[in-house]
Protein backbone atom coordinates (compact mmCIF):
# COMPACT_ATOMS: atom_id res chain seq x y z
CA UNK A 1 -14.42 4.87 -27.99
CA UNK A 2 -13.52 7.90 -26.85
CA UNK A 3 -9.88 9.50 -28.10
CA UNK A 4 -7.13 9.50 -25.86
CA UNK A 5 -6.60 13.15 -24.06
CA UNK A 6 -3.90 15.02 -22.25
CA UNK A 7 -5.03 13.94 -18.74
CA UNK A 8 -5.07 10.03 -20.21
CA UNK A 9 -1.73 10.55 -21.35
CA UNK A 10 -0.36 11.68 -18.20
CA UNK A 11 -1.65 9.43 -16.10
CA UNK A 12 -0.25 6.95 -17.98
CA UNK A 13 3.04 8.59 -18.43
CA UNK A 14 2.92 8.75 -14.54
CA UNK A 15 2.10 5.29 -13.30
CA UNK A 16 4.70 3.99 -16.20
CA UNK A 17 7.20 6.00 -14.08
CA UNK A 18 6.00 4.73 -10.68
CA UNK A 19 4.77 1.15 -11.12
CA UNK A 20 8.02 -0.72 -12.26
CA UNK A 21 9.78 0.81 -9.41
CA UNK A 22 7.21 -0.50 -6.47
CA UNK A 23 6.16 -3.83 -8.36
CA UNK A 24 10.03 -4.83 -9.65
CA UNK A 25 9.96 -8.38 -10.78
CA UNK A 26 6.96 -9.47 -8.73
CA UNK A 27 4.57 -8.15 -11.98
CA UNK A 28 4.92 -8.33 -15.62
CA UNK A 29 3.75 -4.65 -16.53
CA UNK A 30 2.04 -3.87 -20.36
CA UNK A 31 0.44 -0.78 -21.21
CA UNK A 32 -2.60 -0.79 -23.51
CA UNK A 33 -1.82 -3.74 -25.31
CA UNK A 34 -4.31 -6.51 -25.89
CA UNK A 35 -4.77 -9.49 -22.99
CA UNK A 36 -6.74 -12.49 -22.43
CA UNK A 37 -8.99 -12.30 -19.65
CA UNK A 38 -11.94 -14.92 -17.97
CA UNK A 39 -15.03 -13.79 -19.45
CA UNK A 40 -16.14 -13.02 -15.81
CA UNK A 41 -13.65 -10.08 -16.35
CA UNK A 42 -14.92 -8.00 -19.01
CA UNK A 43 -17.68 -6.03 -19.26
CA UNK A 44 -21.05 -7.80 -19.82
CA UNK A 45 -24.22 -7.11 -21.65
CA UNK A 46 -27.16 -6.51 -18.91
CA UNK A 47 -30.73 -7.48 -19.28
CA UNK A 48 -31.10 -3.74 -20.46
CA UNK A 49 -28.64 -4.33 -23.04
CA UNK A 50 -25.80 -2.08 -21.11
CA UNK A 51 -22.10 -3.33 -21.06
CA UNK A 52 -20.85 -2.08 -17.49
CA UNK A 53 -18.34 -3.28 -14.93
CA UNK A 54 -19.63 -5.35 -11.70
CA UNK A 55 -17.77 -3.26 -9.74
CA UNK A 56 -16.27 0.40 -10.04
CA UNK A 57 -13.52 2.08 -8.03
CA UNK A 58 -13.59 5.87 -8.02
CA UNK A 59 -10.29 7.55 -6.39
CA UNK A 60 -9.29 10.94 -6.28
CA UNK A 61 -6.05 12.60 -7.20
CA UNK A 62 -4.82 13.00 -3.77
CA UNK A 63 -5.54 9.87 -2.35
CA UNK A 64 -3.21 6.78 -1.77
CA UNK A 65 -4.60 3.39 -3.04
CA UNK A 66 -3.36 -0.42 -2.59
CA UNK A 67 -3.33 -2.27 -5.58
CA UNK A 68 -5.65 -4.92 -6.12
CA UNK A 69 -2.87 -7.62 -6.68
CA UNK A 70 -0.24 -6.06 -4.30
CA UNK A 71 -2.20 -4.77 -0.83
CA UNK A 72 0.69 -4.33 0.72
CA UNK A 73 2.19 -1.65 -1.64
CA UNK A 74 0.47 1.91 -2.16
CA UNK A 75 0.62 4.42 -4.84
CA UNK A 76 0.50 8.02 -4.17
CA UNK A 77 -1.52 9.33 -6.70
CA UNK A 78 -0.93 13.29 -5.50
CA UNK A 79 2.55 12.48 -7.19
């Protein structure tokens, strides 16, 4: 695993900022701290022997997103 750099950190600094504002007490918010999740969730072994997501989400800085639980708010991520 990778280290954690500048640009991690301030993301996360960032959306620890923004989140608990938009979500309130419709959420319970954690930040990098160990879950239990469906298997179905994780990241699974291919026939090639690759872990990998089924799907990936690529978003730019500037662009405003809907989170997957809450559609109907959106995060400015130019912020």
């Amino acid at each position: 695993m990778v280290s954690k750099g500048r640009a991690h950190e301030t993301c996360l600094r960032n959306l620890l900022r923004e989140l608990p504002k938009m979500i309130g007490d419709r959420g319970t918010l954690q930040s990098q701290a160990p879950i239990t999740i469906p298997t179905n969730s994780e990241p699974y072994q291919n026939k090639q022997g690759e872990f990998g997501y089924a799907n990936r989400r690529i978003v730019l800085p500037n662009q405003v997103i809907s989170l997957p639980c809450f559609p109907d708010l959106l995060l400015d991520l130019s912020k």
